[in-house]
N, C-alpha and C. Protein backbone atom coordinates (compact mmCIF):
# COMPACT_ATOMS: atom_id res chain seq x y z
N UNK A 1 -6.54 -17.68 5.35
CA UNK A 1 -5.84 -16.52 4.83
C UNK A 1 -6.82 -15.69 4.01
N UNK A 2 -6.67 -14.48 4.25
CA UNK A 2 -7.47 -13.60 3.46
C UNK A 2 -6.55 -12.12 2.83
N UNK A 3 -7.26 -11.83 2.16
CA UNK A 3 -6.34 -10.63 1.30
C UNK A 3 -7.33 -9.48 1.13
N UNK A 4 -6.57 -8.39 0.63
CA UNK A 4 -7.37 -6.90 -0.17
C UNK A 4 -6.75 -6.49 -1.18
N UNK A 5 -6.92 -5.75 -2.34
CA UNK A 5 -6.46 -5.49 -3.31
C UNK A 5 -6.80 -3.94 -3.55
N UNK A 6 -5.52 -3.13 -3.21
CA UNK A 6 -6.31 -1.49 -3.95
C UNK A 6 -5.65 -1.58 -5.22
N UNK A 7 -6.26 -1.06 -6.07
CA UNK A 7 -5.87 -0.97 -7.32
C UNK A 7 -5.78 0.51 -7.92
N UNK A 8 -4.93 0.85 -8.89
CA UNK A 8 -4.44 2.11 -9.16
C UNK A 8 -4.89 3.21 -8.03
N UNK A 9 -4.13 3.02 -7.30
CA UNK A 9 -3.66 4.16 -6.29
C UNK A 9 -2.23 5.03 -6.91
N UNK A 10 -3.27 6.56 -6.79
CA UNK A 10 -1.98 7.53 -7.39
C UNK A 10 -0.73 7.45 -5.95
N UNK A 11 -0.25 6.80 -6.59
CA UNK A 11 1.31 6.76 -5.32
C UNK A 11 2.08 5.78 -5.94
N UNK A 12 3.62 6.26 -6.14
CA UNK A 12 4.87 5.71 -6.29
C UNK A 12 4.96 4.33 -5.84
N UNK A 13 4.96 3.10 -6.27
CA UNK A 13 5.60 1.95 -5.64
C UNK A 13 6.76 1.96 -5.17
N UNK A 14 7.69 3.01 -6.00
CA UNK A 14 9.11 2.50 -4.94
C UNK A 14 9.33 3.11 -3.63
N UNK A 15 8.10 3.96 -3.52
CA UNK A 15 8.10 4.76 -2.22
C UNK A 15 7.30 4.43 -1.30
N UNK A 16 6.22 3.08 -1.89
CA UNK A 16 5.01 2.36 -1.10
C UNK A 16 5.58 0.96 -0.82
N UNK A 17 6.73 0.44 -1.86
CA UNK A 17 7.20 -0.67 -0.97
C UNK A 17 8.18 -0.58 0.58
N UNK A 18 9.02 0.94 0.81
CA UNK A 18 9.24 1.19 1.42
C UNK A 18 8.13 0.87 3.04
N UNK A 19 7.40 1.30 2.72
CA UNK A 19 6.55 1.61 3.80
C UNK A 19 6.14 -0.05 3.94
N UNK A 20 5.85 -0.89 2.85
CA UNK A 20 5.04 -2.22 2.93
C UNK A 20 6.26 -3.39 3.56
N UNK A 21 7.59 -2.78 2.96
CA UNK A 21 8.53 -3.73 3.60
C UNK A 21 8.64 -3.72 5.58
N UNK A 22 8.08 -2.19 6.32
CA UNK A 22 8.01 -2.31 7.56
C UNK A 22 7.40 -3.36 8.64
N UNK A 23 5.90 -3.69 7.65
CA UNK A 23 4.71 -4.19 8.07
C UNK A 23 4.98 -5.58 7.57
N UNK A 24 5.39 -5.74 7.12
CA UNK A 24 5.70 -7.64 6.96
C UNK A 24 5.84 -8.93 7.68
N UNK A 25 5.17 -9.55 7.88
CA UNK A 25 4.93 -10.28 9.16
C UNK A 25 4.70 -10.10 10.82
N UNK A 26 4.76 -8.62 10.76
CA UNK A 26 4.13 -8.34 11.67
C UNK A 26 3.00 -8.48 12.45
N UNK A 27 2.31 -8.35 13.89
CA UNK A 27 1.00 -8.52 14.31
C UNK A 27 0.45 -7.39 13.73
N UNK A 28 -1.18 -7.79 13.18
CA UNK A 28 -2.35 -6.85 12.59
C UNK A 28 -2.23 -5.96 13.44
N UNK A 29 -2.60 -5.56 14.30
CA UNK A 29 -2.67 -4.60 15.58
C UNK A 29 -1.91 -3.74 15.12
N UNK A 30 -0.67 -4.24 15.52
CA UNK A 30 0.62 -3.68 15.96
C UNK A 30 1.37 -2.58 14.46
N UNK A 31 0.93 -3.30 12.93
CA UNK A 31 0.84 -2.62 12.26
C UNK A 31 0.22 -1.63 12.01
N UNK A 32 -1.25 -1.85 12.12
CA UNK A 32 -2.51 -0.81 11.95
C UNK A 32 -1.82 0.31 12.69
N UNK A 33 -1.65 0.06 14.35
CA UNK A 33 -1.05 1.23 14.85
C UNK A 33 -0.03 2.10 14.47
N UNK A 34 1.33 1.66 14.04
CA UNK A 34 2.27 2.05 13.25
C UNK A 34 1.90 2.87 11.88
N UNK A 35 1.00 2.05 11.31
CA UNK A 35 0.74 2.87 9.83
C UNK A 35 -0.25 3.96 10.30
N UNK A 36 -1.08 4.09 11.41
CA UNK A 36 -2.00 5.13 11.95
C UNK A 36 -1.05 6.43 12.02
N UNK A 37 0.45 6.46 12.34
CA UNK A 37 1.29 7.64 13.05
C UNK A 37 2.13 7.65 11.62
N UNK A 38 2.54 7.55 10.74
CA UNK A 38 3.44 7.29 9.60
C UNK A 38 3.10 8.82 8.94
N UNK A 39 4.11 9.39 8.44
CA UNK A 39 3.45 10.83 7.67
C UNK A 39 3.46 10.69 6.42
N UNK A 40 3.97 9.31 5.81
CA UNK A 40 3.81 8.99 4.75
C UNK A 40 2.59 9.01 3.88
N UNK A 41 2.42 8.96 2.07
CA UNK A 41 1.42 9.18 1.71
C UNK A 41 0.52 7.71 1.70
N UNK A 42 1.46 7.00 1.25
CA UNK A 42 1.60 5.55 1.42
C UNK A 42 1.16 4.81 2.56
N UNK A 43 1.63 5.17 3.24
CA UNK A 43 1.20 4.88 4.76
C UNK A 43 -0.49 4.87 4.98
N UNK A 44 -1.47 5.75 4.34
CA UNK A 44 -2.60 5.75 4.34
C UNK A 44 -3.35 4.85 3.53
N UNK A 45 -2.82 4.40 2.34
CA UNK A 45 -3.44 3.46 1.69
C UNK A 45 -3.25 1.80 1.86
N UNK A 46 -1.94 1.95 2.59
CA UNK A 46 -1.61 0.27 3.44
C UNK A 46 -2.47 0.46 4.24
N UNK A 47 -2.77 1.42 4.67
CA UNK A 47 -3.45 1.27 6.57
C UNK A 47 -4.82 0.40 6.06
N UNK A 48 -5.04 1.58 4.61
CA UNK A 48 -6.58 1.20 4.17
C UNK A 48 -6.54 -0.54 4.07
N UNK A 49 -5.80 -0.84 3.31
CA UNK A 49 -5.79 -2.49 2.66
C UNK A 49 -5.74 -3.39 3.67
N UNK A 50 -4.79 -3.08 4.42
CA UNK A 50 -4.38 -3.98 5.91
C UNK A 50 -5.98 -4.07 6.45
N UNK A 51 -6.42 -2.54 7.17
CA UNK A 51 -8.13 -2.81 8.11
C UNK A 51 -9.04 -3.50 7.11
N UNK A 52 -8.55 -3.70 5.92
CA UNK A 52 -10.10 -4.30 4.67
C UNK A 52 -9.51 -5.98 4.61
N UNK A 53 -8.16 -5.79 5.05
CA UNK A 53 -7.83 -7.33 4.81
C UNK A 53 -8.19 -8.09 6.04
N UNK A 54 -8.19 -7.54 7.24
CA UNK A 54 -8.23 -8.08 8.33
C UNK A 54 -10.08 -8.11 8.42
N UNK A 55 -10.66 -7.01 7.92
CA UNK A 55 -12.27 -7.36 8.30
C UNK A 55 -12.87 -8.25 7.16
N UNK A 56 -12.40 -8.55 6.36
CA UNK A 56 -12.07 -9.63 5.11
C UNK A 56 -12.17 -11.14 5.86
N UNK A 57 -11.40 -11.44 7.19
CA UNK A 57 -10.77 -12.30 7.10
C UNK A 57 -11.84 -12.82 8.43
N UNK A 58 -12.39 -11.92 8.94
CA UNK A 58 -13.33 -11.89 10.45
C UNK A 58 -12.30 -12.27 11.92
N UNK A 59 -11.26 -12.08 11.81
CA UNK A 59 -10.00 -12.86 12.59
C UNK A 59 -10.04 -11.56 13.50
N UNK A 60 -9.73 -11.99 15.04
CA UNK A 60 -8.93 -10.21 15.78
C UNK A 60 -7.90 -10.00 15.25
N UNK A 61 -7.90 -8.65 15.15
CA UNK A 61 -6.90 -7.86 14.62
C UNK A 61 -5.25 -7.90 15.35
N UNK A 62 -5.26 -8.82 17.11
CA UNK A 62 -4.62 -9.15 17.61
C UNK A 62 -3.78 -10.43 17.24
N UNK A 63 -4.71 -11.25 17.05
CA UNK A 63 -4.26 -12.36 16.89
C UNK A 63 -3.93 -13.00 14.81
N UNK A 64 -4.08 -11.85 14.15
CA UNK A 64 -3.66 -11.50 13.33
C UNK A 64 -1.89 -11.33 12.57
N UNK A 65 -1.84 -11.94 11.68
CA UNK A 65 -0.54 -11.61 11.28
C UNK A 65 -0.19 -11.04 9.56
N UNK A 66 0.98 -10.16 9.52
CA UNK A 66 0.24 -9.94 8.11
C UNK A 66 1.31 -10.71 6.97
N UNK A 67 1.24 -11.68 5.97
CA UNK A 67 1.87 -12.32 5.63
C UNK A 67 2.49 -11.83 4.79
N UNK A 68 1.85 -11.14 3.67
CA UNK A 68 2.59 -10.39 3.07
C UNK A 68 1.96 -8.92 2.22
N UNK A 69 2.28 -8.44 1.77
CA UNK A 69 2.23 -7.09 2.00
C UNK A 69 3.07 -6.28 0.44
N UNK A 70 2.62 -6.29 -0.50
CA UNK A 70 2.85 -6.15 -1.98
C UNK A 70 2.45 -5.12 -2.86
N UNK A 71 3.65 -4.05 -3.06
CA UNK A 71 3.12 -3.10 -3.98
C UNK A 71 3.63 -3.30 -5.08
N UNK A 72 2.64 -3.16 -6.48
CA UNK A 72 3.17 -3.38 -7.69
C UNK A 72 2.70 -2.87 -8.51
N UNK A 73 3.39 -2.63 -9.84
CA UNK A 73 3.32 -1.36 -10.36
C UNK A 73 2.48 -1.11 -11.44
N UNK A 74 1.49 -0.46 -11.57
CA UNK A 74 0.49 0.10 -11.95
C UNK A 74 0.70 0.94 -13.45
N UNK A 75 -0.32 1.33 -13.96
CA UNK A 75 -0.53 2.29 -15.49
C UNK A 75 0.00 3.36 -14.82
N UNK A 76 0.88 3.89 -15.76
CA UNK A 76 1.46 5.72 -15.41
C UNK A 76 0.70 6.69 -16.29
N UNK A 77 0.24 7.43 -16.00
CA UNK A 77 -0.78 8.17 -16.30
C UNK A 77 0.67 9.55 -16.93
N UNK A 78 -0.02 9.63 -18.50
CA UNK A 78 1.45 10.36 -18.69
C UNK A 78 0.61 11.97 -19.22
N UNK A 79 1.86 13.40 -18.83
CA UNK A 79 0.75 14.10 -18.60
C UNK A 79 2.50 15.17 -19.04
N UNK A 80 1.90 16.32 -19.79
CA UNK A 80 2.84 17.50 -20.50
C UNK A 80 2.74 18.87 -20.16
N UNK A 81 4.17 19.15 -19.71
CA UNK A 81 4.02 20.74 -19.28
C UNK A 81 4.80 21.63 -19.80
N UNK A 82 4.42 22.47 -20.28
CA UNK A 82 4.90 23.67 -21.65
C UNK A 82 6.01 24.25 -20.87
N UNK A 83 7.09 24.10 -21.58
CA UNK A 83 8.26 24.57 -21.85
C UNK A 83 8.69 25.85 -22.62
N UNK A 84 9.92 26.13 -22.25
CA UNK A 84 10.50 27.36 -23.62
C UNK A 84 10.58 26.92 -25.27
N UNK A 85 10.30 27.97 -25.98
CA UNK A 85 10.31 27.34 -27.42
C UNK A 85 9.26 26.62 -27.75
N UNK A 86 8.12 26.35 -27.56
CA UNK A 86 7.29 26.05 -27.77
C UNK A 86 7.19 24.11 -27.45
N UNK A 87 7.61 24.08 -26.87
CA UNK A 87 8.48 22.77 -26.38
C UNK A 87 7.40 22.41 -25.20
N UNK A 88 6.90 20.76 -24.96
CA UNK A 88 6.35 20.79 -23.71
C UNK A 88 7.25 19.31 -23.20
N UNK A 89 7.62 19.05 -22.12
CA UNK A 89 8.38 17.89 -21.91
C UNK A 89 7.19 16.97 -20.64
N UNK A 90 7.42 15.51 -21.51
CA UNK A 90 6.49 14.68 -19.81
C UNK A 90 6.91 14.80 -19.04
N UNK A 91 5.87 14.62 -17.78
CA UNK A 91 5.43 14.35 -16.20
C UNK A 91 4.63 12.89 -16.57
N UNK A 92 5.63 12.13 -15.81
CA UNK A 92 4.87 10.81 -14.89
C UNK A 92 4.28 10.67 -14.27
N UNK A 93 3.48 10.20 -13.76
CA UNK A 93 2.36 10.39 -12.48
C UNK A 93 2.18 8.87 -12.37
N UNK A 94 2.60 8.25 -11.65
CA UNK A 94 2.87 7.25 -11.31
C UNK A 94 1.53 6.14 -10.39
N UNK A 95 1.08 5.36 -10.49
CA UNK A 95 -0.12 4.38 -10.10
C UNK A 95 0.61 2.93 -9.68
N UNK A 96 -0.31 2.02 -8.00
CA UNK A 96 0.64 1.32 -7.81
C UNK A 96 -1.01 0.52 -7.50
N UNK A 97 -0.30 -0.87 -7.49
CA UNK A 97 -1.25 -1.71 -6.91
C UNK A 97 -1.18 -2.75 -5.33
N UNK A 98 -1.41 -2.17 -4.59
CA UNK A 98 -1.35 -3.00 -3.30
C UNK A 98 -2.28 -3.70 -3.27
N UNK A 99 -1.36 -4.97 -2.55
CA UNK A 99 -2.27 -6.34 -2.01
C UNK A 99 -1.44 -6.49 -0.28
N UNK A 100 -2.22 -6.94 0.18
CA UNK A 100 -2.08 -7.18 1.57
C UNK A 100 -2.73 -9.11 1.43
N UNK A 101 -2.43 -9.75 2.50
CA UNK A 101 -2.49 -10.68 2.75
C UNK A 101 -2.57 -11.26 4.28
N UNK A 102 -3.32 -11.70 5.10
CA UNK A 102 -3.36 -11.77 6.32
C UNK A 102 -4.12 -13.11 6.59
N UNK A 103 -2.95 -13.37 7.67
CA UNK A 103 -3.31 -14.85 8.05
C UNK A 103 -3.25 -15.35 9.75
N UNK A 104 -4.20 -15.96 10.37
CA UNK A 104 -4.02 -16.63 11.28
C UNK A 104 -3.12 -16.69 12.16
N UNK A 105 -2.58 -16.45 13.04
CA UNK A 105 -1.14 -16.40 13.79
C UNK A 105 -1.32 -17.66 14.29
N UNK A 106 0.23 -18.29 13.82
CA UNK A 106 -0.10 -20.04 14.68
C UNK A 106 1.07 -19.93 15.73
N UNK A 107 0.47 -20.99 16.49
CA UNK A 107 1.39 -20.70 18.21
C UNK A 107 1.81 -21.92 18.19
C-alpha cells in the first residue's frame, strides 16, 4: 500500500469530499480517467494525489485499486472586505488536506 498527501490546497473539503467519495475503491485507471473529464475544482487536485499515489506505489495503474481517498480540513485563511459605515465583515477562504491511498488489487 502506498499513499500521497497534498496539503493546504485552496479548495473546500465539503466540496472535495464530494468528488473523493466517487473514487473510492475503485480501479486506478478507471478513476484517473473519470477525474481527467470532472469540471470540478477538486477534481484536479484528486487527479493530482491519485497519479502521485499510484507512481508512489510502482504498481499498473490497472491493476491498481484506490483504498481510500480522504479530504480533511485544513487552516482557513481569514481575509476582510469593506463594508458600509466603515464596517468590514470576514471572507473564509477555506484549505483542505487530501490523502489518497492505493493498494494492490487482490483476485
Amino acid at each position: 500500500m502506498s499513499r500521497a498527501l497534498l496539503k493546504f490546497v485552496r479548495l473546500s473539503p465539503t466540496k472535495a469530499r464530494l468528488i473523493a467519495r466517487e473514487i473510492q475503491g475503485a480501479n486506478a485507471e478507471k478513476a484517473l480517467a473519470s477525474l481527467q473529464f470532472m469540471p470540478n475544482k477538486a477534481a484536479r487536485f484528486i487527479y493530482k494525489a491519485l497519479s502521485s499515489a499510484v507512481a508512489n506505489s510502482g504498481i499498473d495503474p490497472q491493476k491498481a485499486i484506490v483504498k481510500s481517498c480522504r479530504v480533511d480540513k485544513a487552516a482557513i485563511l481569514r481575509r476582510f472586505t469593506p463594508r458600509a459605515r466603515g464596517r468590514g465583515t470576514p471572507i473564509r477562504k477555506p484549505t483542505s488536506h487530501i490523502l489518497v491511498e492505493v493498494e494492490k488489487e487482490s483476485k
